[in-house]
PDB file of N, CA and C in Angstrom:
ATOM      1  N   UNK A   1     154.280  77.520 101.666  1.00  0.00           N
ATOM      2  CA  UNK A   1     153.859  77.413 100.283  1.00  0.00           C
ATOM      3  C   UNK A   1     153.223  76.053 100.029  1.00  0.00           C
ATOM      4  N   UNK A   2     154.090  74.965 100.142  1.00  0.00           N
ATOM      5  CA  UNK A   2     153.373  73.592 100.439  1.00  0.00           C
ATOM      6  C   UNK A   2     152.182  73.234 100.716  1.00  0.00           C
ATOM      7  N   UNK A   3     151.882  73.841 102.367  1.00  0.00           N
ATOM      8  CA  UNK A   3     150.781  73.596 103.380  1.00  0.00           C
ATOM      9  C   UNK A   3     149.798  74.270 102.094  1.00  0.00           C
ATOM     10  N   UNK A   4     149.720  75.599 101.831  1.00  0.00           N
ATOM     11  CA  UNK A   4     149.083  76.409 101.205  1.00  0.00           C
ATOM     12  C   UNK A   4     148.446  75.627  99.684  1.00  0.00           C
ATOM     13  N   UNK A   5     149.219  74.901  98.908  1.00  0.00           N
ATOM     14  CA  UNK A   5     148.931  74.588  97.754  1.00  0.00           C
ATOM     15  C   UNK A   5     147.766  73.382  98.116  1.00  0.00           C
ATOM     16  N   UNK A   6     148.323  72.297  99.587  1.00  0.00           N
ATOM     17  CA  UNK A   6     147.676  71.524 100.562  1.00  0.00           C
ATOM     18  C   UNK A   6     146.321  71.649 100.258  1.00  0.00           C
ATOM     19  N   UNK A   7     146.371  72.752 100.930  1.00  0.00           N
ATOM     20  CA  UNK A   7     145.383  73.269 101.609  1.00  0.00           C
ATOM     21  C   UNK A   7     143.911  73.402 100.282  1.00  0.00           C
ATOM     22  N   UNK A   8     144.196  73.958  98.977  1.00  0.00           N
ATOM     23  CA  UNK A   8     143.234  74.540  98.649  1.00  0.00           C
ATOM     24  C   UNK A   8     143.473  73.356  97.568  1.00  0.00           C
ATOM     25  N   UNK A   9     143.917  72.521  97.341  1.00  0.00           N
ATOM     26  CA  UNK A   9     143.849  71.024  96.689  1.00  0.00           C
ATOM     27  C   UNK A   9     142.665  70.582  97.993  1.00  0.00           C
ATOM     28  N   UNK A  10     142.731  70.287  98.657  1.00  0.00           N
ATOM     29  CA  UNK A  10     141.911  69.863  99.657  1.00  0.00           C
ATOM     30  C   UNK A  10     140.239  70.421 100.147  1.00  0.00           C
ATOM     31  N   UNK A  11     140.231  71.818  99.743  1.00  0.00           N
ATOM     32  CA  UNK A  11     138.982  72.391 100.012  1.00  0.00           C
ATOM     33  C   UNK A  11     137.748  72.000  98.660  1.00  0.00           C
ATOM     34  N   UNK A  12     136.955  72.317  98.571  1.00  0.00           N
ATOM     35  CA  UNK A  12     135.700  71.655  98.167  1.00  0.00           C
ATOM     36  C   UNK A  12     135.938  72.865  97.075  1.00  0.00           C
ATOM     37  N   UNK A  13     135.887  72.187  95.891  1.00  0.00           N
ATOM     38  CA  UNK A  13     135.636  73.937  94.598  1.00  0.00           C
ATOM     39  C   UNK A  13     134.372  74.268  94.682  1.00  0.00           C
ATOM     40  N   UNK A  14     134.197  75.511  94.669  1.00  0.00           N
ATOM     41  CA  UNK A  14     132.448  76.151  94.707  1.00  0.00           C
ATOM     42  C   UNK A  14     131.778  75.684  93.482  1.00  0.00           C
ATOM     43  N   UNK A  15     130.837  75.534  93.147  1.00  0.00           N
ATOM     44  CA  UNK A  15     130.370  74.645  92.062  1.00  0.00           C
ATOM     45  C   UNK A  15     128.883  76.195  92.105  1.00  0.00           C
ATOM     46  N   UNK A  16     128.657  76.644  90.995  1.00  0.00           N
ATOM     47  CA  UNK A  16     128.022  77.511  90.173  1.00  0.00           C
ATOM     48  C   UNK A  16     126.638  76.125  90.142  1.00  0.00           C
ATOM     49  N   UNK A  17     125.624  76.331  90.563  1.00  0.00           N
ATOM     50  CA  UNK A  17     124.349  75.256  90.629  1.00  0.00           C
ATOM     51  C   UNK A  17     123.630  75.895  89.688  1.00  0.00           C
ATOM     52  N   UNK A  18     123.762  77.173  88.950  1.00  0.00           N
ATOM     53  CA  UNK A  18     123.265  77.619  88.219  1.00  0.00           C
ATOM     54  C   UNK A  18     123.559  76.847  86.613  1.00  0.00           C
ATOM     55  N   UNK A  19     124.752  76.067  86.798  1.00  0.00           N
ATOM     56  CA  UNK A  19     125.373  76.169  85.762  1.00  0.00           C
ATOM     57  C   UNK A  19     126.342  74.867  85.808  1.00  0.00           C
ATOM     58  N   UNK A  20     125.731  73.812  86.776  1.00  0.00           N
ATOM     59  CA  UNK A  20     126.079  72.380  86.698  1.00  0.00           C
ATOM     60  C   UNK A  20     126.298  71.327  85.697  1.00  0.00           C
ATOM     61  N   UNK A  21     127.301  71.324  85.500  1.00  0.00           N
ATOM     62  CA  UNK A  21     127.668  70.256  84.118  1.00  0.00           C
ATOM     63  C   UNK A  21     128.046  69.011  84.354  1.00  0.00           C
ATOM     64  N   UNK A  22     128.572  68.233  85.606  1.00  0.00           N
ATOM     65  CA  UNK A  22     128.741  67.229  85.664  1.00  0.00           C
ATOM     66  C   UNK A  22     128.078  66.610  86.491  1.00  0.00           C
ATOM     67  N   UNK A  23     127.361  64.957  86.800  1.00  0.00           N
ATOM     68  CA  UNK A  23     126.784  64.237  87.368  1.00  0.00           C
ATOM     69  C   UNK A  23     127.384  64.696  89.088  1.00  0.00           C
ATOM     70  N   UNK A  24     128.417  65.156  88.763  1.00  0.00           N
ATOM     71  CA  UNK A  24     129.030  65.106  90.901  1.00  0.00           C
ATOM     72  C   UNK A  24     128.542  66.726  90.967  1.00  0.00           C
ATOM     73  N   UNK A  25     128.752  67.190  90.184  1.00  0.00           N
ATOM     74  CA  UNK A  25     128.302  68.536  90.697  1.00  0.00           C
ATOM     75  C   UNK A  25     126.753  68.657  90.686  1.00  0.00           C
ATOM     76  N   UNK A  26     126.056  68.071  89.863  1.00  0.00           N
ATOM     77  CA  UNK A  26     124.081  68.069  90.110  1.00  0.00           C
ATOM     78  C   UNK A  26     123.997  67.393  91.618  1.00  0.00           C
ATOM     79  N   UNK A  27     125.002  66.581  91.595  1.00  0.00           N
ATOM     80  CA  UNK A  27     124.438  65.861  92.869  1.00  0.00           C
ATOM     81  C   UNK A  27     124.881  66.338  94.404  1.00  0.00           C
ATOM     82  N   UNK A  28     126.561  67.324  94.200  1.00  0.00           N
ATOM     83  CA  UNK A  28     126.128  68.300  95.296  1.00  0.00           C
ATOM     84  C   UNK A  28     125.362  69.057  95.347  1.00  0.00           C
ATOM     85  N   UNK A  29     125.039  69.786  94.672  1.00  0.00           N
ATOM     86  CA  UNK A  29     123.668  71.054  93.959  1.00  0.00           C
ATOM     87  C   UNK A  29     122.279  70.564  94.676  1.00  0.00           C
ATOM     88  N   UNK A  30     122.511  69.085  94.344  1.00  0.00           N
ATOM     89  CA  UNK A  30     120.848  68.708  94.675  1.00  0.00           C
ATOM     90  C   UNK A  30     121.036  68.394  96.235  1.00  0.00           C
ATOM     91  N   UNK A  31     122.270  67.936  97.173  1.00  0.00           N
ATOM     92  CA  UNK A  31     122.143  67.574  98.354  1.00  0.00           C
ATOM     93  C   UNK A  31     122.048  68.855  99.030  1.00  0.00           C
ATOM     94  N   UNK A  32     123.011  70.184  98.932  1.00  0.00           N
ATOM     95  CA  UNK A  32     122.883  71.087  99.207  1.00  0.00           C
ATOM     96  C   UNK A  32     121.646  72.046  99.086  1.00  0.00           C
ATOM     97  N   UNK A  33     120.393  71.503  97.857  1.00  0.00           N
ATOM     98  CA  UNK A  33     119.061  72.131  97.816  1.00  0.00           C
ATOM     99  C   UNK A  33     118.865  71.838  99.014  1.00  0.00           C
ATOM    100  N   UNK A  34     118.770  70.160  99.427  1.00  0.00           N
ATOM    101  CA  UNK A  34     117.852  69.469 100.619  1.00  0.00           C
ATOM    102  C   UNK A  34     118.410  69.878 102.153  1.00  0.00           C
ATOM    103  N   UNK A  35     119.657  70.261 102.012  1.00  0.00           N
ATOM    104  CA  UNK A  35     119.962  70.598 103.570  1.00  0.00           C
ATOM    105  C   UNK A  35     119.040  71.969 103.766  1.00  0.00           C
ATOM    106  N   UNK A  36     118.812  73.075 102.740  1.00  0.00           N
ATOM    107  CA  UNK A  36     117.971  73.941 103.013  1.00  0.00           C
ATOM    108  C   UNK A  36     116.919  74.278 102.669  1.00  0.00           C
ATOM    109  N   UNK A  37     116.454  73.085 102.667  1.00  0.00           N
ATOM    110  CA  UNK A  37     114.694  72.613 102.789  1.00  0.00           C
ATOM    111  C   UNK A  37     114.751  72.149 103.848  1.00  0.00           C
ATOM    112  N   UNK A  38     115.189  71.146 104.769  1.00  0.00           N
ATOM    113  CA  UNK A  38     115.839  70.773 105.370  1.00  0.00           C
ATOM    114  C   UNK A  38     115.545  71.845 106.819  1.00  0.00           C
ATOM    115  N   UNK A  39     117.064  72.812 106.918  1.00  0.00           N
ATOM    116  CA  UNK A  39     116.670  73.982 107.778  1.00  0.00           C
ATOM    117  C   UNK A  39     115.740  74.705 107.945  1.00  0.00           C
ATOM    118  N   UNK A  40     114.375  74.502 106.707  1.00  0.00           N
ATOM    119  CA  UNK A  40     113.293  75.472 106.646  1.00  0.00           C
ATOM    120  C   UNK A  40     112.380  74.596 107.471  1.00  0.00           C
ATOM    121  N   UNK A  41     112.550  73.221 106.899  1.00  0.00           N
ATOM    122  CA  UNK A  41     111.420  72.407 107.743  1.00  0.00           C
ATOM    123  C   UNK A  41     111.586  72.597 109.481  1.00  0.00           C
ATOM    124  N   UNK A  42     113.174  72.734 109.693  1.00  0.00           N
ATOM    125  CA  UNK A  42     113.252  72.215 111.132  1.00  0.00           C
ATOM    126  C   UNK A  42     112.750  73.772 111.958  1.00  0.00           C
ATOM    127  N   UNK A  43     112.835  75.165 111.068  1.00  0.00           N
ATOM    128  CA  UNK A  43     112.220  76.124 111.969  1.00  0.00           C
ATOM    129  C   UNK A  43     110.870  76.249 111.917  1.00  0.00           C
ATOM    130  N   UNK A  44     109.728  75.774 110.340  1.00  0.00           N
ATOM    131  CA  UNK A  44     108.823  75.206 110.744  1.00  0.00           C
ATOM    132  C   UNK A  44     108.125  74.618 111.759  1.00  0.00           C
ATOM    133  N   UNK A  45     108.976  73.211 112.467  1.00  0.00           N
ATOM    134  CA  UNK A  45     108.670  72.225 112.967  1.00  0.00           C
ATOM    135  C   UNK A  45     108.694  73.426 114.377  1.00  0.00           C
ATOM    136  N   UNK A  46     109.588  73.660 114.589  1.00  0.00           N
ATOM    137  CA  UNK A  46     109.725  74.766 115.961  1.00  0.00           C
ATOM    138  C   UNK A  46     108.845  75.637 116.556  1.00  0.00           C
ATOM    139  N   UNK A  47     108.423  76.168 115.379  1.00  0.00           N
ATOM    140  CA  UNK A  47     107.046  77.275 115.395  1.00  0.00           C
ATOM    141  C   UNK A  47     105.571  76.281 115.751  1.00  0.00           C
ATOM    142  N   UNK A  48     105.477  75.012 115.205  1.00  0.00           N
ATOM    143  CA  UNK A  48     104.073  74.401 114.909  1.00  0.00           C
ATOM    144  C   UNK A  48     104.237  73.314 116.217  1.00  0.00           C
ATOM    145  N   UNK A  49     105.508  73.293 116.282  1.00  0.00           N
ATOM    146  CA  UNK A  49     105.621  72.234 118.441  1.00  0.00           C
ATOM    147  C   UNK A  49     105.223  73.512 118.983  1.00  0.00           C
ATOM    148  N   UNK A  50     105.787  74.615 118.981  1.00  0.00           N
ATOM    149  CA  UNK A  50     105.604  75.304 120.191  1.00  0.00           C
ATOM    150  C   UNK A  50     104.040  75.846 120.200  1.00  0.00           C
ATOM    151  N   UNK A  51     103.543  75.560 119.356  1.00  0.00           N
ATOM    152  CA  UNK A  51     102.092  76.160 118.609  1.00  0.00           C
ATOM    153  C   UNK A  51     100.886  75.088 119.258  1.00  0.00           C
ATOM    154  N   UNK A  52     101.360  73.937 119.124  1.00  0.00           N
ATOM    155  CA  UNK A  52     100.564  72.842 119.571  1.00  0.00           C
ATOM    156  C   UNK A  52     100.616  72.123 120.908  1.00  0.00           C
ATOM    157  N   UNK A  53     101.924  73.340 121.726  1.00  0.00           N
ATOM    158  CA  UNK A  53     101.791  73.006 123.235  1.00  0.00           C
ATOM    159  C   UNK A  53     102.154  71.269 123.600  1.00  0.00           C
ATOM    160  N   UNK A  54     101.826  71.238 124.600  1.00  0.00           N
ATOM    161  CA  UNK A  54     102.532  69.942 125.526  1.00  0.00           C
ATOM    162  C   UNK A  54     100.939  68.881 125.734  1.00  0.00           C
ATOM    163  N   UNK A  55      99.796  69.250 124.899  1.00  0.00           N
ATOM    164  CA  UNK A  55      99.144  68.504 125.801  1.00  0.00           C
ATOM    165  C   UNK A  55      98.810  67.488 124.569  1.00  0.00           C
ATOM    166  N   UNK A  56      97.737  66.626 124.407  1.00  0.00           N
ATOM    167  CA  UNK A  56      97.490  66.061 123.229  1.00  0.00           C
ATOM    168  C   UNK A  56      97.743  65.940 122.075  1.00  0.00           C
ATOM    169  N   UNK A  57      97.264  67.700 121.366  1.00  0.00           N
ATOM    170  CA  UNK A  57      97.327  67.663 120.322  1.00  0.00           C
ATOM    171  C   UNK A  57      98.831  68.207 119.783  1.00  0.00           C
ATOM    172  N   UNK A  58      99.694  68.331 120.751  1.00  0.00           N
ATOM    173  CA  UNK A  58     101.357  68.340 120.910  1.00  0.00           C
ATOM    174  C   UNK A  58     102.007  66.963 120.432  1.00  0.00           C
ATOM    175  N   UNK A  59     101.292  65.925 121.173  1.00  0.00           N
ATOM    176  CA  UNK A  59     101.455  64.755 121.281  1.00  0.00           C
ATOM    177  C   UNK A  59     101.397  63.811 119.671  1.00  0.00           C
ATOM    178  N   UNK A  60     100.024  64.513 119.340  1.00  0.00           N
ATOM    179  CA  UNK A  60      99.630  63.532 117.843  1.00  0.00           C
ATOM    180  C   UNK A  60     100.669  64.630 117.029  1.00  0.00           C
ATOM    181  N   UNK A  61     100.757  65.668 116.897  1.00  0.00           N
ATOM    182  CA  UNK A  61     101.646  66.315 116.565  1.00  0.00           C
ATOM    183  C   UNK A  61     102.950  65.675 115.932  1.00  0.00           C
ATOM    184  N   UNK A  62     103.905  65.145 117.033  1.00  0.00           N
ATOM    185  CA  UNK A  62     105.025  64.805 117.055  1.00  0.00           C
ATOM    186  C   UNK A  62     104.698  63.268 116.426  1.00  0.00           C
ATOM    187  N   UNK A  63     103.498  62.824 116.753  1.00  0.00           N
ATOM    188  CA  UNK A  63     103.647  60.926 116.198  1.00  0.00           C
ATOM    189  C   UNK A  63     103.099  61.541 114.464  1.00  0.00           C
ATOM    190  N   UNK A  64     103.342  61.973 114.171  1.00  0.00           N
ATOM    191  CA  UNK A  64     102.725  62.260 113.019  1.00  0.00           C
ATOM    192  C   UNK A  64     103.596  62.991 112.267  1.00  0.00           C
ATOM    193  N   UNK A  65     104.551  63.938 112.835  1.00  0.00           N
ATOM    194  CA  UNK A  65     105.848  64.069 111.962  1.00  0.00           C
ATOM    195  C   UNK A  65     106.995  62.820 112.300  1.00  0.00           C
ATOM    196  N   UNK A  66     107.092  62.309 113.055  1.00  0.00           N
ATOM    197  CA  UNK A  66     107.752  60.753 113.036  1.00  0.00           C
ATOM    198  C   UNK A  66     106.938  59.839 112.287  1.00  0.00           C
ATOM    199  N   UNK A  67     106.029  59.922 111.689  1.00  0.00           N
ATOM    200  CA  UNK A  67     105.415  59.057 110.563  1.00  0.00           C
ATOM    201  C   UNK A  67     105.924  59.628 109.555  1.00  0.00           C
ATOM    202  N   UNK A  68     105.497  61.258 109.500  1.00  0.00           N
ATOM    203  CA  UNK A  68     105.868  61.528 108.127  1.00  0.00           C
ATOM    204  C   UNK A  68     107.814  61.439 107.435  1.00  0.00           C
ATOM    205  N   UNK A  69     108.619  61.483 108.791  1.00  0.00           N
ATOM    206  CA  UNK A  69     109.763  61.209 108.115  1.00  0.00           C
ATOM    207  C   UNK A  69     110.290  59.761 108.045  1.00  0.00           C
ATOM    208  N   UNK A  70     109.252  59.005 108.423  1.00  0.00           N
ATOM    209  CA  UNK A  70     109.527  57.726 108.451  1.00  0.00           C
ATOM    210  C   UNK A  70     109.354  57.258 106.819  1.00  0.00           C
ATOM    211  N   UNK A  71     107.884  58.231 106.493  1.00  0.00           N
ATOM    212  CA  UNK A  71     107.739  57.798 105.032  1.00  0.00           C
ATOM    213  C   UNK A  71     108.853  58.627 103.691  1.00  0.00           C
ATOM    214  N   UNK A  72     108.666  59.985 104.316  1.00  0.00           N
ATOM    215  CA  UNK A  72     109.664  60.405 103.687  1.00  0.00           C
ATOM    216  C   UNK A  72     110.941  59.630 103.197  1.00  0.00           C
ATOM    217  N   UNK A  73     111.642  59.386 104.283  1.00  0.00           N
ATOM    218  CA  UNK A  73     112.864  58.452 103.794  1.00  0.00           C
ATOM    219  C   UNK A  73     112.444  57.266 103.218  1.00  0.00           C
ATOM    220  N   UNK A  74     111.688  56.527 103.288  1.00  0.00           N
ATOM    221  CA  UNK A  74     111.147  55.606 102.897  1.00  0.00           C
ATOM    222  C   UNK A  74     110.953  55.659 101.469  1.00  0.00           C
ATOM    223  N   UNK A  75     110.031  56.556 101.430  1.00  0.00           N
ATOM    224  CA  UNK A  75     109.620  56.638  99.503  1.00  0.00           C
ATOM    225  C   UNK A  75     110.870  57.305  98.911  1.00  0.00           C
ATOM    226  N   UNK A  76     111.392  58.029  99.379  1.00  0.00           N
ATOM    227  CA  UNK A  76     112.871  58.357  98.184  1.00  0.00           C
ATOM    228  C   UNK A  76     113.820  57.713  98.312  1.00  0.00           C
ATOM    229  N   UNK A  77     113.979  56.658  99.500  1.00  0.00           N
ATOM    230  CA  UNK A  77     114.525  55.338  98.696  1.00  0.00           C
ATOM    231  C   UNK A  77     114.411  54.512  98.162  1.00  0.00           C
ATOM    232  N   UNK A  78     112.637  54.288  98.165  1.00  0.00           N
ATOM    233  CA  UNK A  78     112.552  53.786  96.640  1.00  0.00           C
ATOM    234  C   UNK A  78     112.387  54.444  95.240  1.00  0.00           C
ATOM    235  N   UNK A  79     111.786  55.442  95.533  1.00  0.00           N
ATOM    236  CA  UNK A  79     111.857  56.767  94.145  1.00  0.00           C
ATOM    237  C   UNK A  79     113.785  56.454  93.813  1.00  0.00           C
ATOM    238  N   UNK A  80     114.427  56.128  94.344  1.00  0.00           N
ATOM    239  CA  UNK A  80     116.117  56.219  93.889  1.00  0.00           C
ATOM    240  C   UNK A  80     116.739  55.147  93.834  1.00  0.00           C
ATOM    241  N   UNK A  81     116.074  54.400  94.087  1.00  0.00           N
ATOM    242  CA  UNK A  81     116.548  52.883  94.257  1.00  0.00           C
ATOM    243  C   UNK A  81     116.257  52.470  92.651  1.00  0.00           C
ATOM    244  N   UNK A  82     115.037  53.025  92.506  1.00  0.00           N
ATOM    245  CA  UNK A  82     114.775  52.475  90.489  1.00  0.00           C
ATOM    246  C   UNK A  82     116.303  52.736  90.004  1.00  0.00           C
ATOM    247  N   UNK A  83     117.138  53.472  90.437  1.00  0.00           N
ATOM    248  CA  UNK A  83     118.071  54.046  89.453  1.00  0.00           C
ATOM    249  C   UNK A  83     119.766  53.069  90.007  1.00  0.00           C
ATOM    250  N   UNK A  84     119.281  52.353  90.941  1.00  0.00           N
ATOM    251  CA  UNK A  84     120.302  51.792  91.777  1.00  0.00           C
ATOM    252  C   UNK A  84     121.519  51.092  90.961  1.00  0.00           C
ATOM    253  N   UNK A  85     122.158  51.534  91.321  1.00  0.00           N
ATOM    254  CA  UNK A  85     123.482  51.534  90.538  1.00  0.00           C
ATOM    255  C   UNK A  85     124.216  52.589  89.551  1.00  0.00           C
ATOM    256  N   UNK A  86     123.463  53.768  89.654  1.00  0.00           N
ATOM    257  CA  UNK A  86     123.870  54.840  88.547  1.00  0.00           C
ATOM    258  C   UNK A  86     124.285  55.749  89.581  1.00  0.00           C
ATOM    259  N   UNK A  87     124.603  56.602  88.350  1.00  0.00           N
ATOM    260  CA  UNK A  87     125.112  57.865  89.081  1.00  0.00           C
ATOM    261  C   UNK A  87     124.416  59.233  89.457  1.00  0.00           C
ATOM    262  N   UNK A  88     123.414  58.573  88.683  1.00  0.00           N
ATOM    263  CA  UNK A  88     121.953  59.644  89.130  1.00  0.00           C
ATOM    264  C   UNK A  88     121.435  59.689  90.510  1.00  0.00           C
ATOM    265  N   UNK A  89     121.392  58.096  91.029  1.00  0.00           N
ATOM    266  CA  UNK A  89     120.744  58.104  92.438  1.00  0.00           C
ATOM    267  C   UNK A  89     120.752  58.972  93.334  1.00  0.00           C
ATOM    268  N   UNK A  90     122.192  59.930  93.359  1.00  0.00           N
ATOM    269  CA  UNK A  90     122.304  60.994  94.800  1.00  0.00           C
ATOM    270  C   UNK A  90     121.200  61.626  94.130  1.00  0.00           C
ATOM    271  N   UNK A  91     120.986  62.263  92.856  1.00  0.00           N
ATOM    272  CA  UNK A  91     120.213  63.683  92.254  1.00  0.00           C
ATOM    273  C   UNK A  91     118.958  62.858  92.523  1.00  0.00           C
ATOM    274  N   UNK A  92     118.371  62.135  92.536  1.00  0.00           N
ATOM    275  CA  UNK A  92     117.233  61.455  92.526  1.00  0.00           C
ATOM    276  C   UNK A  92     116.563  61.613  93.919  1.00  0.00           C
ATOM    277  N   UNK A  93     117.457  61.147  94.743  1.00  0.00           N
ATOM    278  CA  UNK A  93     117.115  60.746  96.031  1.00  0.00           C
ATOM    279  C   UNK A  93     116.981  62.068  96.887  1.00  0.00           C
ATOM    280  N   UNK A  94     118.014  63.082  96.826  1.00  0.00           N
ATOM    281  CA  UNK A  94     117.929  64.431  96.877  1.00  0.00           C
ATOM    282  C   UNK A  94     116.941  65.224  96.531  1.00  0.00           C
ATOM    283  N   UNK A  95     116.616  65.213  95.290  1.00  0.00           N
ATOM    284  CA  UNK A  95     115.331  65.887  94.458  1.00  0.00           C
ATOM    285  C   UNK A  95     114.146  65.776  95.076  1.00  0.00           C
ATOM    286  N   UNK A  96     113.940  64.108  95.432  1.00  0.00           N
ATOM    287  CA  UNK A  96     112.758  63.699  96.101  1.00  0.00           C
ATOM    288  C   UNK A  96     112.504  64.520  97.681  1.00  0.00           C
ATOM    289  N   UNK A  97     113.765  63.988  98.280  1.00  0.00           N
ATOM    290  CA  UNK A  97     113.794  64.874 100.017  1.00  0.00           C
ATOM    291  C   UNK A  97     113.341  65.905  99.819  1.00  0.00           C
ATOM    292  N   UNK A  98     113.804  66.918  98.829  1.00  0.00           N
ATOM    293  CA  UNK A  98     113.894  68.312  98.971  1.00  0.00           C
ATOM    294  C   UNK A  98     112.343  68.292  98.291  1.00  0.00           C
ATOM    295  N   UNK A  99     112.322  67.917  97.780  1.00  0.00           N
ATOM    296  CA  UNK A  99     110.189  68.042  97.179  1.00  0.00           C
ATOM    297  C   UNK A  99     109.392  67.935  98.389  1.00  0.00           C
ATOM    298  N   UNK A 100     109.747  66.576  99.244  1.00  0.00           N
ATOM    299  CA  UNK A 100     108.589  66.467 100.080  1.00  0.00           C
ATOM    300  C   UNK A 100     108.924  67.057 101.243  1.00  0.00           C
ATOM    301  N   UNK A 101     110.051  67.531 101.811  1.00  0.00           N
ATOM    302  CA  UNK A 101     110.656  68.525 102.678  1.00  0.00           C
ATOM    303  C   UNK A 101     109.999  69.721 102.409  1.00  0.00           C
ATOM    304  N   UNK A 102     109.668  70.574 101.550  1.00  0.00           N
ATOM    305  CA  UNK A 102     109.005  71.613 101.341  1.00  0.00           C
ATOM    306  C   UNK A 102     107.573  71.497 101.140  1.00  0.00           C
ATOM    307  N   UNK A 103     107.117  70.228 101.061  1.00  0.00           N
ATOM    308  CA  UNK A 103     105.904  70.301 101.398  1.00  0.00           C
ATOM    309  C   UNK A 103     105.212  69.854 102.457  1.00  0.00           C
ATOM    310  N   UNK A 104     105.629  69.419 103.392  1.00  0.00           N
ATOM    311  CA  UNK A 104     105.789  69.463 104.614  1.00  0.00           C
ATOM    312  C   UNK A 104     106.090  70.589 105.231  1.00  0.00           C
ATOM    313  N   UNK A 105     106.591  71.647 105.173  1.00  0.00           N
ATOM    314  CA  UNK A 105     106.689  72.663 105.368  1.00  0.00           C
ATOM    315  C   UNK A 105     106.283  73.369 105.599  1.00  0.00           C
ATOM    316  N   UNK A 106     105.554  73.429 103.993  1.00  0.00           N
ATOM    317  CA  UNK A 106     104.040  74.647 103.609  1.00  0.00           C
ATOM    318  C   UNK A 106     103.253  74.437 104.769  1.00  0.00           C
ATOM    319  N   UNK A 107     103.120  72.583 104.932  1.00  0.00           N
ATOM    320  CA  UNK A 107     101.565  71.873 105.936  1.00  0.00           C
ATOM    321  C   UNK A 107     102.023  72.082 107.181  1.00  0.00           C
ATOM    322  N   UNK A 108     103.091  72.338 107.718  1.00  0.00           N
ATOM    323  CA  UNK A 108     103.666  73.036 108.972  1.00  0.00           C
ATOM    324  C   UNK A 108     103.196  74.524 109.444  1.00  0.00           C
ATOM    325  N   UNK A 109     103.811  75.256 108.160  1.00  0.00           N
ATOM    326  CA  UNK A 109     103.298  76.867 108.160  1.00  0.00           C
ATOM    327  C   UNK A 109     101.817  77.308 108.168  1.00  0.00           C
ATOM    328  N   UNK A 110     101.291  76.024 107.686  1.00  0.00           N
ATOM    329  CA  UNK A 110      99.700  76.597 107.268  1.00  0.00           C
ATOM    330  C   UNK A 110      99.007  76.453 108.659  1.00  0.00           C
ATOM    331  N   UNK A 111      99.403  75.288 109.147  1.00  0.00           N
ATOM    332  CA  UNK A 111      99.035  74.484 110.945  1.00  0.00           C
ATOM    333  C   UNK A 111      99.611  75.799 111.907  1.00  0.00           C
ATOM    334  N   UNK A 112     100.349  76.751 111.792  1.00  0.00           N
ATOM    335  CA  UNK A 112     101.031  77.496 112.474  1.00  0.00           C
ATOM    336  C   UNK A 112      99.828  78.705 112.475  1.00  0.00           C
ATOM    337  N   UNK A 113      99.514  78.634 111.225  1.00  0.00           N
ATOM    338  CA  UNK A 113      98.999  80.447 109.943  1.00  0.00           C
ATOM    339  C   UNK A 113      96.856  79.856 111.047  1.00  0.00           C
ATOM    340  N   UNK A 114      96.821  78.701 110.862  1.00  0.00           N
ATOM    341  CA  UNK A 114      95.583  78.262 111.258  1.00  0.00           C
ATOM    342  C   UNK A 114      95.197  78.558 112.508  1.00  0.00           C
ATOM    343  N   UNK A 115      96.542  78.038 113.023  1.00  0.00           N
ATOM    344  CA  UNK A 115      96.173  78.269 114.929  1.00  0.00           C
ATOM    345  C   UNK A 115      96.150  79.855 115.264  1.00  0.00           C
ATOM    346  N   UNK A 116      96.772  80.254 114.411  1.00  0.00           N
ATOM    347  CA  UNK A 116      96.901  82.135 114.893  1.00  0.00           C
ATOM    348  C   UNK A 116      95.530  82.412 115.288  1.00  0.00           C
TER     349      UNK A 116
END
């Protein structure tokens, strides 16, 4: 009974993103958007390496999504940094990933949709 009461004191409450009312819950809502933008980019990325082969244009390929997540992280820590010290920053910084994560994406799918 103990372990049990433990147990679900301890687990994460499901939080309704439809219907987010507090600053901790927007800001799991918003980290949990970006992990699956996130997973979309990385099967993207899978399809448009294997698309662009091993030789050159494989090559600029890969230096060019290591630029782009170089900037990525880059600009939404400063897009979230304006807010530095609040409690907004996770939703901020999140919001941003998950924006330019999906558009990166699209420019993945389209590089994929092109080479066909």
């Amino acid at each position: 009974m103990i372990l049990s009461l433990l147990l679900a004191a301890s687990a994460p409450a499901v939080i309704d993103c439809e219907d987010a009312m507090t600053q901790a819950e927007m800001n799991r809502c918003a980290e949990a958007e970006y992990r699956a933008a996130d997973h979309d980019l990385n099967a993207a990325w899978r399809l448009a390496r294997a698309r662009s082969g091993s030789d050159e244009s494989g090559d600029e390929l890969l230096q060019a999504q290591r630029a782009w997540i170089a900037f990525r992280d880059a600009h939404c820590a400063f897009e979230a940094g304006i807010y530095r010290g609040g409690s907004i920053v996770p939703l901020i910084h999140s919001n941003c990933m998950t924006s330019l994560t999906r558009a990166r994406t699209e420019q993945l799918r389209a590089y994929v949709e092109m080479a066909n």
